[in-house]
N, C-alpha and C. Protein backbone atom coordinates (compact mmCIF):
# COMPACT_ATOMS: atom_id res chain seq x y z
N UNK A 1 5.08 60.77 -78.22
CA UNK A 1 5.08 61.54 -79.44
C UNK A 1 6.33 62.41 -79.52
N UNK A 2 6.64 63.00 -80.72
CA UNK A 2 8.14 63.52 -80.91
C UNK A 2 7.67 64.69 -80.85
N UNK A 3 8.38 65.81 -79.86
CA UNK A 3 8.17 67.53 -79.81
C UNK A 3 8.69 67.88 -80.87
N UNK A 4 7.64 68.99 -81.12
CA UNK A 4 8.24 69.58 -82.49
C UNK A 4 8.18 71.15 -81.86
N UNK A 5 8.97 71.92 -82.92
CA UNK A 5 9.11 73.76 -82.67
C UNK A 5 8.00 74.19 -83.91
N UNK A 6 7.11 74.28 -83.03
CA UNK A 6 5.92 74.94 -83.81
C UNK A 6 6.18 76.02 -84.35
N UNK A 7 5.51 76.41 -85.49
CA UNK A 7 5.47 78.35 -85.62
C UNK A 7 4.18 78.76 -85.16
N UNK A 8 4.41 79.89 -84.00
CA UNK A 8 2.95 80.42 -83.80
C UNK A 8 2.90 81.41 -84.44
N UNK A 9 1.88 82.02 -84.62
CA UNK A 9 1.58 83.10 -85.38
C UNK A 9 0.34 83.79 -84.82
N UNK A 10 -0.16 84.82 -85.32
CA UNK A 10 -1.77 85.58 -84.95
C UNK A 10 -2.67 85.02 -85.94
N UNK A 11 -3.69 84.81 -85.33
CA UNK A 11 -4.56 84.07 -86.27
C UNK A 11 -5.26 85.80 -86.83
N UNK A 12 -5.64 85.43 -88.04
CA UNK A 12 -6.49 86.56 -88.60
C UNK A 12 -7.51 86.41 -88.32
N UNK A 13 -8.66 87.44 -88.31
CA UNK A 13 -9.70 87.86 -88.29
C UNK A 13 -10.93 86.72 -89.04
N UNK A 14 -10.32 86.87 -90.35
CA UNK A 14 -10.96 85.96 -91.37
C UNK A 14 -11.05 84.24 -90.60
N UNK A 15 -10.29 84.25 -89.59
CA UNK A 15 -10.16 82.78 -89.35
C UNK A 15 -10.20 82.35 -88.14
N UNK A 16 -11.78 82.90 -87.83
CA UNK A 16 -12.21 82.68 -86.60
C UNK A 16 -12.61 81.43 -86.63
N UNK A 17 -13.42 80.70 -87.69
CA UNK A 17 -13.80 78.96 -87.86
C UNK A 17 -13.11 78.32 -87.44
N UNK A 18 -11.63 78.76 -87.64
CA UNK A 18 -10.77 77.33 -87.62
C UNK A 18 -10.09 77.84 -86.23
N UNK A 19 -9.90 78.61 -85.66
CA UNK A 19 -9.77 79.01 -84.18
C UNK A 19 -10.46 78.59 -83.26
N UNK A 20 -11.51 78.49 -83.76
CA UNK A 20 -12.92 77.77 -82.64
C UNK A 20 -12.99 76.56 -82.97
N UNK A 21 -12.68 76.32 -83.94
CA UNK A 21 -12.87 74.22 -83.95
C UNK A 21 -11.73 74.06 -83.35
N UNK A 22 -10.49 74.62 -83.24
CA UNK A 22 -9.54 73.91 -82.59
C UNK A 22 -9.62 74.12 -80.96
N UNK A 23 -10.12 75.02 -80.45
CA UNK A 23 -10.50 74.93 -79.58
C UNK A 23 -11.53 73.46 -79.57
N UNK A 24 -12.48 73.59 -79.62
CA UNK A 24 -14.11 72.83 -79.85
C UNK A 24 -13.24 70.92 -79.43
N UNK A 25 -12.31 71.21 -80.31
CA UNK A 25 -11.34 69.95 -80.77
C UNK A 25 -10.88 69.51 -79.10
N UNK A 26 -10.16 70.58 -79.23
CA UNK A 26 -9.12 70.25 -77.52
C UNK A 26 -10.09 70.37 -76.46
N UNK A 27 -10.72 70.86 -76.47
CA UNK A 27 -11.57 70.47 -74.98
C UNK A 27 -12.59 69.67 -75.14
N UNK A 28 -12.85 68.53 -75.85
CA UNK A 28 -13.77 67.78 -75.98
C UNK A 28 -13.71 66.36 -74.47
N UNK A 29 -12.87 67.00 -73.95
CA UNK A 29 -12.62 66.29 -72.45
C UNK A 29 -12.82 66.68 -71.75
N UNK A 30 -13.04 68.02 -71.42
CA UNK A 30 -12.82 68.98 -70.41
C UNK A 30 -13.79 69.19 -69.60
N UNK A 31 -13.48 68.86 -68.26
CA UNK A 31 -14.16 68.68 -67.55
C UNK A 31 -15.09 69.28 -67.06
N UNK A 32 -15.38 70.63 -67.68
CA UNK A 32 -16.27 72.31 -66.95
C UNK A 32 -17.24 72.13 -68.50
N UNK A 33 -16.78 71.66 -69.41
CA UNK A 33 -17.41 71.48 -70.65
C UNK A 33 -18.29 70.45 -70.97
N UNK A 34 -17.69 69.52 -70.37
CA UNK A 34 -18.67 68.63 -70.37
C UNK A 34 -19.45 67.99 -69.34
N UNK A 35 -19.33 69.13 -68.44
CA UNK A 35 -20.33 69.48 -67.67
C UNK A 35 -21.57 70.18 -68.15
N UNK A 36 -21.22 70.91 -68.87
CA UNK A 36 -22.30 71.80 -69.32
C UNK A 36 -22.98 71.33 -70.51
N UNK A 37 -22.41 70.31 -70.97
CA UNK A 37 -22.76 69.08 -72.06
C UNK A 37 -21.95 67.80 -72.36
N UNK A 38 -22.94 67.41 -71.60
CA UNK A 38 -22.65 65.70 -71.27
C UNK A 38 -22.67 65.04 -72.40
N UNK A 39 -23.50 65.14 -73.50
CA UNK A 39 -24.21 64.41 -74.41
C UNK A 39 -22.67 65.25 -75.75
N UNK A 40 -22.04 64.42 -76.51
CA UNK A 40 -21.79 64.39 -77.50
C UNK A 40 -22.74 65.77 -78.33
N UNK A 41 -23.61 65.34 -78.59
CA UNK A 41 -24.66 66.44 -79.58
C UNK A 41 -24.38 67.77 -79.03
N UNK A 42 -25.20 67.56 -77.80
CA UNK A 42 -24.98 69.05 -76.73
C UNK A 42 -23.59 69.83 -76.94
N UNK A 43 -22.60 69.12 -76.67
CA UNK A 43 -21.41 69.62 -77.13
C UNK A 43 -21.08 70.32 -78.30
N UNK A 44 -21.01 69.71 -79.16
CA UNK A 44 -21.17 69.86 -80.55
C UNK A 44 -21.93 71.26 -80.88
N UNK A 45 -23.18 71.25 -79.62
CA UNK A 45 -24.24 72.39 -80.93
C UNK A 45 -23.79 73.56 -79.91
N UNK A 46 -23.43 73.44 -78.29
CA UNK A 46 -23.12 74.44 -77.49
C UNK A 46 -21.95 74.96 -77.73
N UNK A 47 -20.20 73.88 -77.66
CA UNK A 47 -19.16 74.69 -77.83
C UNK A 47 -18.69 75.70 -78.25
N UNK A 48 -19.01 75.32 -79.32
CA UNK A 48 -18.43 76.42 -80.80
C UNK A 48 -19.26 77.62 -80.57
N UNK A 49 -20.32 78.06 -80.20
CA UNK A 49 -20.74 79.46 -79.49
C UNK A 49 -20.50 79.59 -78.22
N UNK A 50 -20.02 78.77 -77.10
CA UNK A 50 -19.77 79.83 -75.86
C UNK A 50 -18.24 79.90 -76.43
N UNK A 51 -17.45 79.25 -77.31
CA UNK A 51 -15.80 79.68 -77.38
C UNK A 51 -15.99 81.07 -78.00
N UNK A 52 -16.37 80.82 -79.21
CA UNK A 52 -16.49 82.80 -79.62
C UNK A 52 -16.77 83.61 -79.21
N UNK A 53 -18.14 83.13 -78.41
CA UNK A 53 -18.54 84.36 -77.31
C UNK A 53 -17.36 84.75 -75.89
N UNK A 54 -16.76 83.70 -75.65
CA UNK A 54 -15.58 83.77 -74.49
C UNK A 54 -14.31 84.09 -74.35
N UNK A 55 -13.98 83.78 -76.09
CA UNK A 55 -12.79 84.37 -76.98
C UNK A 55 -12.73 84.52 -78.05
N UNK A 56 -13.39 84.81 -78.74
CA UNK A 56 -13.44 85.62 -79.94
C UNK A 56 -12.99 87.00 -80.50
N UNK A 57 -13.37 87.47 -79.12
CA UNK A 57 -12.52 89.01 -79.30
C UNK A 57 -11.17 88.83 -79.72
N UNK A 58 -10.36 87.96 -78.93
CA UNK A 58 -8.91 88.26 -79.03
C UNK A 58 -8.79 87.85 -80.24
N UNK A 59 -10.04 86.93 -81.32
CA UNK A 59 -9.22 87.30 -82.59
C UNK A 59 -9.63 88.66 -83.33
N UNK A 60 -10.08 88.79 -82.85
CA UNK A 60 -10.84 90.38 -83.68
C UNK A 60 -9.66 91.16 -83.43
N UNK A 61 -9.29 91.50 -82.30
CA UNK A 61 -8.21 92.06 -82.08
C UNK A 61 -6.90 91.57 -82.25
N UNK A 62 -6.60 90.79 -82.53
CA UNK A 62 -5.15 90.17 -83.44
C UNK A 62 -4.32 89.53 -82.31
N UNK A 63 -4.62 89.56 -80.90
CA UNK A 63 -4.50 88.58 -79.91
C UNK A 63 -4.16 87.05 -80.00
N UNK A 64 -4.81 86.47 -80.52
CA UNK A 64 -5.03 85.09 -80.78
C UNK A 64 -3.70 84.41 -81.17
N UNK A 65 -2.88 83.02 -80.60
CA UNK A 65 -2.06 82.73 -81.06
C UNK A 65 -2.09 81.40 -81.99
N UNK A 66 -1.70 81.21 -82.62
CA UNK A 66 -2.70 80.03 -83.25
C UNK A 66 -0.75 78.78 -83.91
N UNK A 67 -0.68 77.50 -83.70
CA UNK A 67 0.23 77.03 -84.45
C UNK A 67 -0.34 75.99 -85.29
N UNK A 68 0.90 75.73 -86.29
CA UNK A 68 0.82 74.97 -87.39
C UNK A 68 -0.57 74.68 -88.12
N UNK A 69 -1.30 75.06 -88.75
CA UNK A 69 -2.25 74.23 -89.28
C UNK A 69 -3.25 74.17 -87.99
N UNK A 70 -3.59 75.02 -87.41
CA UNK A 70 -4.36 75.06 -86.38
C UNK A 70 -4.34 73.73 -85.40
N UNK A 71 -3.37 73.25 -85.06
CA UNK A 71 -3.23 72.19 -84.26
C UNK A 71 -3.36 72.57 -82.58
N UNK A 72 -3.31 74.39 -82.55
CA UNK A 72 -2.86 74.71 -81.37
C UNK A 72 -3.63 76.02 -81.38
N UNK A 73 -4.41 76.57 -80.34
CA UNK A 73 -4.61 78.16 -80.11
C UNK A 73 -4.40 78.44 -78.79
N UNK A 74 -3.74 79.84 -78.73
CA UNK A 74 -4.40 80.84 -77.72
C UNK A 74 -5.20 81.65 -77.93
N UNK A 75 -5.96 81.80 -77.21
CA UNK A 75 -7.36 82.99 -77.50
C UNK A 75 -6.98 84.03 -76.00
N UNK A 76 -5.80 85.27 -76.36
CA UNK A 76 -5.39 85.69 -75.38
C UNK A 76 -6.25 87.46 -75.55
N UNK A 77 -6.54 88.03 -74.32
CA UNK A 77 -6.99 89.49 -74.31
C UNK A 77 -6.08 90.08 -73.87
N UNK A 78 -5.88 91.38 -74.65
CA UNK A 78 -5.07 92.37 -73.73
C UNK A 78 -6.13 93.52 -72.81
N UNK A 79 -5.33 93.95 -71.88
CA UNK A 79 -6.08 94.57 -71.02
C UNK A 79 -7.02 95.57 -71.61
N UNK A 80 -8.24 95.82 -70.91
CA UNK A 80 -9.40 96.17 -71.86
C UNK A 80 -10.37 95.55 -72.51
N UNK A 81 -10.00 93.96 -72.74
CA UNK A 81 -10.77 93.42 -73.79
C UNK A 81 -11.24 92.58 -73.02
N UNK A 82 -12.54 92.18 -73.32
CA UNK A 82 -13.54 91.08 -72.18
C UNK A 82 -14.17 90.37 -72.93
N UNK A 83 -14.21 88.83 -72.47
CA UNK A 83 -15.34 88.34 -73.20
C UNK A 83 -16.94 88.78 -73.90
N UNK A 84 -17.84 88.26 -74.14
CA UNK A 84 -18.72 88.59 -74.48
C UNK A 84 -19.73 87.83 -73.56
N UNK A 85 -20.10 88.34 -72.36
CA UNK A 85 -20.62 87.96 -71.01
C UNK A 85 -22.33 87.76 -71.68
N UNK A 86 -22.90 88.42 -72.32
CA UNK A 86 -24.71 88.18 -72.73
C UNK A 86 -24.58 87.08 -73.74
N UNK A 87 -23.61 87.08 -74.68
CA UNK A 87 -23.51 85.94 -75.21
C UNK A 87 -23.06 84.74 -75.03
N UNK A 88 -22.16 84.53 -73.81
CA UNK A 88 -21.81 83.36 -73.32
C UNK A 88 -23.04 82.86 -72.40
N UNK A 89 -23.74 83.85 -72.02
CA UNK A 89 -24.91 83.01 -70.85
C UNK A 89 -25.98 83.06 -71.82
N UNK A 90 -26.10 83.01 -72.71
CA UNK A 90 -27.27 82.83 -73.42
C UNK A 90 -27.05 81.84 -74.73
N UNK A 91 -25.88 81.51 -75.09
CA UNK A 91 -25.38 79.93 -75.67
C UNK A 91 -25.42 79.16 -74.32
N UNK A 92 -25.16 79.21 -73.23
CA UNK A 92 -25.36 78.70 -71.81
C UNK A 92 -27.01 77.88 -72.24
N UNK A 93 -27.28 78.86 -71.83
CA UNK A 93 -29.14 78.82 -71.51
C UNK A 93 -29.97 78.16 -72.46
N UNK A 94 -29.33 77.99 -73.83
CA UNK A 94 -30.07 77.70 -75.12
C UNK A 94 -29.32 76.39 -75.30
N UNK A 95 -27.96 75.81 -74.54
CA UNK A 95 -27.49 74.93 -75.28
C UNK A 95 -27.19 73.64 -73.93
N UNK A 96 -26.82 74.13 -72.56
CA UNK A 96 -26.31 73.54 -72.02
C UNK A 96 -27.57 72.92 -71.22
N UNK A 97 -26.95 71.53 -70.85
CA UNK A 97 -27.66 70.65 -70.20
C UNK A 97 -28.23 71.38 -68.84
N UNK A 98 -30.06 71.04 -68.77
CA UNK A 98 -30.79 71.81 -67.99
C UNK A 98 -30.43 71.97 -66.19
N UNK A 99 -30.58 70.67 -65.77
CA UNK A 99 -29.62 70.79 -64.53
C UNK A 99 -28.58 70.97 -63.87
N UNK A 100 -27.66 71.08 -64.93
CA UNK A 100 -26.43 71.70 -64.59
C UNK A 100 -26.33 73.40 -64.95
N UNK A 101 -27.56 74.11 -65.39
CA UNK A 101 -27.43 75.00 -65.90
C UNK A 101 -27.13 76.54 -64.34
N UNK A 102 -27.54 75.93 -63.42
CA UNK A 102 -27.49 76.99 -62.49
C UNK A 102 -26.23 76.62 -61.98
N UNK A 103 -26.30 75.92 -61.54
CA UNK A 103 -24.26 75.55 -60.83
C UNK A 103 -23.35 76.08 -62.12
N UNK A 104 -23.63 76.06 -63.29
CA UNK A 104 -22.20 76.53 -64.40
C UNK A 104 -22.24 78.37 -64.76
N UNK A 105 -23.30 78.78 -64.48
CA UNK A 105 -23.44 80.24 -64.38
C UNK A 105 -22.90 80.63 -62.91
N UNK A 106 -23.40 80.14 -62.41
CA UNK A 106 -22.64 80.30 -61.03
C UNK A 106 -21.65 80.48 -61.12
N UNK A 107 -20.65 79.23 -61.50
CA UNK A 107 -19.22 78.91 -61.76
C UNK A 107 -18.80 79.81 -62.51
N UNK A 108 -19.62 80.27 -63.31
CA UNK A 108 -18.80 81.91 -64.16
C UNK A 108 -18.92 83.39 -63.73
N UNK A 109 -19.88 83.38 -63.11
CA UNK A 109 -20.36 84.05 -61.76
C UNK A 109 -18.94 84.44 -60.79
N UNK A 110 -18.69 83.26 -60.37
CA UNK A 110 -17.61 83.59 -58.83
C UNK A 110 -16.17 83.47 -60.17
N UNK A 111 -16.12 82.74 -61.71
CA UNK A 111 -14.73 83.28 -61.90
C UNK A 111 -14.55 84.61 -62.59
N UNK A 112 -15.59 85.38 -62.28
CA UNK A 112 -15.58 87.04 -62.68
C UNK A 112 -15.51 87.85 -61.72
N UNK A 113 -15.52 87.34 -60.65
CA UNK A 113 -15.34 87.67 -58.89
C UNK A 113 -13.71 87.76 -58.85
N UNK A 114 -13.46 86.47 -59.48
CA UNK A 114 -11.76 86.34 -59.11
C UNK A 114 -10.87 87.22 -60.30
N UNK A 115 -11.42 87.45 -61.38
CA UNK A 115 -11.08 87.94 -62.01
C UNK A 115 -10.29 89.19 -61.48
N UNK A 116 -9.15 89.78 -61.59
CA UNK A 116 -8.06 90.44 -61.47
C UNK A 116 -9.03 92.03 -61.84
N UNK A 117 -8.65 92.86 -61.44
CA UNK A 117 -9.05 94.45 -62.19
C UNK A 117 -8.06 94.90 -62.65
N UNK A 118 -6.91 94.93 -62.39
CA UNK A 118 -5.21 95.69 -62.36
C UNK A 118 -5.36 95.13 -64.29
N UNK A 119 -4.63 95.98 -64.92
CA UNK A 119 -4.68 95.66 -66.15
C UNK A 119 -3.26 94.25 -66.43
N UNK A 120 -3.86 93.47 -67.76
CA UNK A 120 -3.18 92.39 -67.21
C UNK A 120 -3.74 91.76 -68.76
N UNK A 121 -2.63 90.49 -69.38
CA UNK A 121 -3.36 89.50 -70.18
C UNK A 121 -4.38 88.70 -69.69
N UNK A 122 -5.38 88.04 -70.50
CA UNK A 122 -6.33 87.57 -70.12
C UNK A 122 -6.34 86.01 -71.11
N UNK A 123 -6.03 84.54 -70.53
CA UNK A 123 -6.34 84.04 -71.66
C UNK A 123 -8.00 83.01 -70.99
N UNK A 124 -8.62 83.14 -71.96
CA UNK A 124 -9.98 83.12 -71.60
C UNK A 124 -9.79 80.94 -72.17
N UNK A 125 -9.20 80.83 -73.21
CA UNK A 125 -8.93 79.47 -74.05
C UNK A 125 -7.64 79.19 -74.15
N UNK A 126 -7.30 78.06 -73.95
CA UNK A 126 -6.10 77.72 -74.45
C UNK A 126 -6.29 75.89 -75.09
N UNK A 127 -5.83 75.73 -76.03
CA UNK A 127 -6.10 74.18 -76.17
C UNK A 127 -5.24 73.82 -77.67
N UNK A 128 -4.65 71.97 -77.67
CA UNK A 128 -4.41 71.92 -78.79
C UNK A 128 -4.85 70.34 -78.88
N UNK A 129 -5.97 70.20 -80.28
CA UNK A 129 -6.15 69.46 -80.62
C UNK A 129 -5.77 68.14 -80.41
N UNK A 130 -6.40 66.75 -80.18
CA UNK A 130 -6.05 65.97 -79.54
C UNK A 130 -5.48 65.09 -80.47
N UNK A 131 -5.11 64.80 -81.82
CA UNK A 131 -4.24 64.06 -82.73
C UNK A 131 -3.02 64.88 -82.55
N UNK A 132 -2.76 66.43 -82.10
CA UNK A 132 -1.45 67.25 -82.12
C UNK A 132 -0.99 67.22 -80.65
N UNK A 133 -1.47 66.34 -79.24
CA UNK A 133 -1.22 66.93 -78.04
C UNK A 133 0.03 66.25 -77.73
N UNK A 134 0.48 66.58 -76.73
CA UNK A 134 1.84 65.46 -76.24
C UNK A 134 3.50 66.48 -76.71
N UNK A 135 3.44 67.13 -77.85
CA UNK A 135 4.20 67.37 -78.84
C UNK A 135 4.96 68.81 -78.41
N UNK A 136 4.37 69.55 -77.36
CA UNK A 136 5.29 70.36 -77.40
C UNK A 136 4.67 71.81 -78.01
N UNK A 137 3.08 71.43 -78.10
CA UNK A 137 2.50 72.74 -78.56
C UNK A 137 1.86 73.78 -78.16
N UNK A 138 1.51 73.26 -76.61
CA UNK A 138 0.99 73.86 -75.94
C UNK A 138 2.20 74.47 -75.03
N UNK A 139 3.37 73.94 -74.89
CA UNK A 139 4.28 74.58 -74.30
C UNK A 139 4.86 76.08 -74.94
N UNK A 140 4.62 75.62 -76.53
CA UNK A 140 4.98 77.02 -77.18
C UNK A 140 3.84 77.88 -77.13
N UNK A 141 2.93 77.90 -77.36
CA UNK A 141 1.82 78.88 -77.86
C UNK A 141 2.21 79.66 -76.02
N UNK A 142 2.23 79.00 -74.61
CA UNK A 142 2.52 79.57 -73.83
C UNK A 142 3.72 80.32 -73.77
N UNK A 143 4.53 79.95 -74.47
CA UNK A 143 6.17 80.66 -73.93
C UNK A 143 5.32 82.04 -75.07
N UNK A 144 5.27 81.89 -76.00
CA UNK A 144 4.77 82.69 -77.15
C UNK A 144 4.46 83.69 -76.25
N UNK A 145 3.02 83.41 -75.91
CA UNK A 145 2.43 84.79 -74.79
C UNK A 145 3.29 85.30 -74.05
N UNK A 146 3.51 84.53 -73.27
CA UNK A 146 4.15 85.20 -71.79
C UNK A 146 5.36 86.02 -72.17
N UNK A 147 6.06 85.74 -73.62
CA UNK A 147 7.23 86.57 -73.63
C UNK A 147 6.76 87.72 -73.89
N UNK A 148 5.63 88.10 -74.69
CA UNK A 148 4.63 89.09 -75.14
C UNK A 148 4.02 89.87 -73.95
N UNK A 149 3.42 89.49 -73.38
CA UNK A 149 3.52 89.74 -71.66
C UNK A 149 4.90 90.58 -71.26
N UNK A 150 5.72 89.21 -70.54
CA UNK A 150 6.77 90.24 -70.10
C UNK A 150 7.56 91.40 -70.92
N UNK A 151 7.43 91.39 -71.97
CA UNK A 151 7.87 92.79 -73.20
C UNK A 151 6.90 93.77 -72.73
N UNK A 152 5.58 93.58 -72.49
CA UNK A 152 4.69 94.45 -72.17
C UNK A 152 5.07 94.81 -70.52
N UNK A 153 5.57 93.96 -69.89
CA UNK A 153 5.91 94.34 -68.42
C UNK A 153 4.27 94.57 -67.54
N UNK A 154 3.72 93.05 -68.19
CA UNK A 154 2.13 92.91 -67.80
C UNK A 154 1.61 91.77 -66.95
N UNK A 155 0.91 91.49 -66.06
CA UNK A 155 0.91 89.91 -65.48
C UNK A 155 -0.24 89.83 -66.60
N UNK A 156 -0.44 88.41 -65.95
CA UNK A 156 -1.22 87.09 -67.08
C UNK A 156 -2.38 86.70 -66.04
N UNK A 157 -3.37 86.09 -66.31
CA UNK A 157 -4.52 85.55 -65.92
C UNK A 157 -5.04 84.49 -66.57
N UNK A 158 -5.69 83.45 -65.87
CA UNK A 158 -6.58 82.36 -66.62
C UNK A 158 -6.96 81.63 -65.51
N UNK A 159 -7.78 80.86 -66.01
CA UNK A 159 -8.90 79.72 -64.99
C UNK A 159 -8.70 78.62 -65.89
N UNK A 160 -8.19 77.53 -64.84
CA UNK A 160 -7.87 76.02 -65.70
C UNK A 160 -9.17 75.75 -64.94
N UNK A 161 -9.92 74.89 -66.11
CA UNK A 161 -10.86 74.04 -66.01
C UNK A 161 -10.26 72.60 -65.99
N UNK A 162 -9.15 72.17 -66.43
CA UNK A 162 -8.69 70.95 -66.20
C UNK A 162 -8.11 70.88 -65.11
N UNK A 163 -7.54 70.12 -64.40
CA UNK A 163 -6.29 69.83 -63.13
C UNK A 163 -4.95 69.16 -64.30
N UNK A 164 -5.55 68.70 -65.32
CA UNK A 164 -3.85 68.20 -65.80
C UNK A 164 -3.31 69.10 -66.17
N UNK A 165 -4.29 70.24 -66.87
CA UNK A 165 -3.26 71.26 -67.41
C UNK A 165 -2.64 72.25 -66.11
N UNK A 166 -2.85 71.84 -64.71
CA UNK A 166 -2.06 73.13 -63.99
C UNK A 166 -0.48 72.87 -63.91
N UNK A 167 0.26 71.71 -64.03
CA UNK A 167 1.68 71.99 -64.18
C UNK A 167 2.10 72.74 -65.59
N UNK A 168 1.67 72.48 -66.19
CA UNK A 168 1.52 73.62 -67.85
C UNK A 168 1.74 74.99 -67.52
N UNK A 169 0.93 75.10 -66.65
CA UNK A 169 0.85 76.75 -66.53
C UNK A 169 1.71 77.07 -65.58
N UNK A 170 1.82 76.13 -64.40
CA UNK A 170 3.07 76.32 -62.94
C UNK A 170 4.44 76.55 -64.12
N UNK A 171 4.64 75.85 -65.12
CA UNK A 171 6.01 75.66 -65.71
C UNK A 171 6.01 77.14 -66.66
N UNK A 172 5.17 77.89 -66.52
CA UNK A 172 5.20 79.06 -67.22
C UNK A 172 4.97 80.10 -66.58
N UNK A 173 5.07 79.94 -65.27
CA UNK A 173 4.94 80.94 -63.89
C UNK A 173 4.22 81.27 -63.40
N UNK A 174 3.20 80.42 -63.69
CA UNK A 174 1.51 80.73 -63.25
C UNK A 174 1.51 80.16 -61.31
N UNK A 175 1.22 81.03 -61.03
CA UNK A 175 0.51 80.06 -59.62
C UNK A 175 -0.89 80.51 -59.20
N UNK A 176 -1.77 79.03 -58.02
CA UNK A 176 -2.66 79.10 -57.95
C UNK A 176 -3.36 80.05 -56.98
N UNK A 177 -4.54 80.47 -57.26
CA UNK A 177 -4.92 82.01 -56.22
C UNK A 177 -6.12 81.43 -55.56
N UNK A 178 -6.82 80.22 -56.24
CA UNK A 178 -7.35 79.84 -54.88
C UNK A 178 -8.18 78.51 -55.74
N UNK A 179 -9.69 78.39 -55.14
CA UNK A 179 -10.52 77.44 -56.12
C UNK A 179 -11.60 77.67 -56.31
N UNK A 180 -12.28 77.32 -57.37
CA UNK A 180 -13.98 77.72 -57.80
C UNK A 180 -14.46 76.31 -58.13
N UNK A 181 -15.37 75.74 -57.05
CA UNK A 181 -16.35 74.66 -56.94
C UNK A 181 -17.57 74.70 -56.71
N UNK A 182 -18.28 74.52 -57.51
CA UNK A 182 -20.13 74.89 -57.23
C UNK A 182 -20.93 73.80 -57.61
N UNK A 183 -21.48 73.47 -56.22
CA UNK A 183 -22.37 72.12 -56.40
C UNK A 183 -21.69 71.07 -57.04
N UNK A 184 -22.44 70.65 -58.05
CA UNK A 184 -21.56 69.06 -58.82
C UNK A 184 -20.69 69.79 -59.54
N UNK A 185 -20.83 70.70 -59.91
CA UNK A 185 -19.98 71.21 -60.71
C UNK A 185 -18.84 70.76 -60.75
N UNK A 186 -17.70 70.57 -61.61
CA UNK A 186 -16.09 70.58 -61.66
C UNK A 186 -15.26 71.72 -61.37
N UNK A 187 -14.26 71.39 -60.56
CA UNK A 187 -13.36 72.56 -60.07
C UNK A 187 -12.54 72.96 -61.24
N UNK A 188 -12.69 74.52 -60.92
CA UNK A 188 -11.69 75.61 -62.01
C UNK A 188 -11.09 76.33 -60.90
N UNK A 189 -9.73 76.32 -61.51
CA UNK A 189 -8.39 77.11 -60.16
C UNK A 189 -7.62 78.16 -60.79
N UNK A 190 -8.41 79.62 -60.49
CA UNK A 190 -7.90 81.04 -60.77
C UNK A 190 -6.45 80.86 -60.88
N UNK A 191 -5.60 81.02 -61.85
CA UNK A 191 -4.10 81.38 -61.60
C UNK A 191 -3.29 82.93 -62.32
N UNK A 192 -2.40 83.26 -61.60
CA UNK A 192 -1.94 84.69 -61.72
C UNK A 192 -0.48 84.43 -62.07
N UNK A 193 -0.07 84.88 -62.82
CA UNK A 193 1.13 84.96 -63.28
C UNK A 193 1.67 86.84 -63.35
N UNK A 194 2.73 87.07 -62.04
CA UNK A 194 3.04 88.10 -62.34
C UNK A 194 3.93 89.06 -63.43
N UNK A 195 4.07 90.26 -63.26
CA UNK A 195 4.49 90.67 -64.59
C UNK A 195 5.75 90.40 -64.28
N UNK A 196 7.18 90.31 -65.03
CA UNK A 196 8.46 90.27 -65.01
C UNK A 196 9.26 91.43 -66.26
């Protein structure tokens, strides 16, 4: 596919729908996701509430990086701002497949363990739609942040649930701080990106 120079921008408030389907969109592979819903349907009726509940804030708060036509988001926190922890385990509990339901709380369990305290960005989502991937969009929405970051003179945080996306994040100065594996579960690998 041909890279293109996206424009990112902040997604507004008003446009949390289309922030969460593009998320919903890009991780329809993902391996911690569809763990927690195997089934097409499951997916479908679970995603789109644990993403808002997990990043939603950062659009409330004007965080959120979003390109072209929603082909691309970050759902980034600045220090202070936290997911919505009762509402992510309770779209969990109401949506996700029953036997996997104790190993994936778990798994969010030990990545709130690893979670950093030192104040710091937080990106809870990152994803771009799978007719837009390949292109060069996920490379921007990252440079986007991190320059935002280092202006702030702040490190960065996130948990890849994929393994393809960790050179993505190595190429944006991320490195790995260790691993989170529970039961069948799929591995997610804490990474820290310091401030510059």
């Amino acid at each position: 596919m041909t890279t293109i120079d996206p424009q990112i921008r902040s997604a507004r408030p008003s446009e949390t729908s289309e922030t969460v389907a593009c998320i919903v969109a890009a991780f329809i592979a993902d391996p911690l996701c569809r763990f927690a819903w195997p089934s097409p349907h499951q997916y479908l009726e679970g995603m789109p509430r644990a993403a808002e509940a997990f990043g939603g804030a950062s659009v409330a708060e004007g965080t959120t990086d979003v390109a072209d036509a929603f082909h691309g988001a970050g759902l980034w926190m600045a220090p202070g701002v936290h997911p919505d922890g009762e509402a992510l385990e309770q779209a969990f509990r109401e949506t996700a497949q029953a036997e996997h339901l104790d190993a994936l709380l778990e798994t969010f369990e030990q990545m709130d363990r690893w979670h950093p305290e030192e104040d710091h960005w937080y990106l809870p989502l990152i994803g771009v739609e799978p007719n837009a991937q390949g292109r060069g969009i996920g490379a921007a929405l990252m440079r986007h942040a991190t320059e935002r970051a280092d202006a702030d003179g702040l490190p960065c945080y996130l948990e890849s649930s994929n393994p393809r996306n960790i050179s993505l994040y190595e190429r944006h100065g991320f490195e790995r701080m260790g691993e989170i594996r529970v039961g069948a579960g799929p591995l997610v690998t804490p990474m820290w990106r310091p401030a510059r």
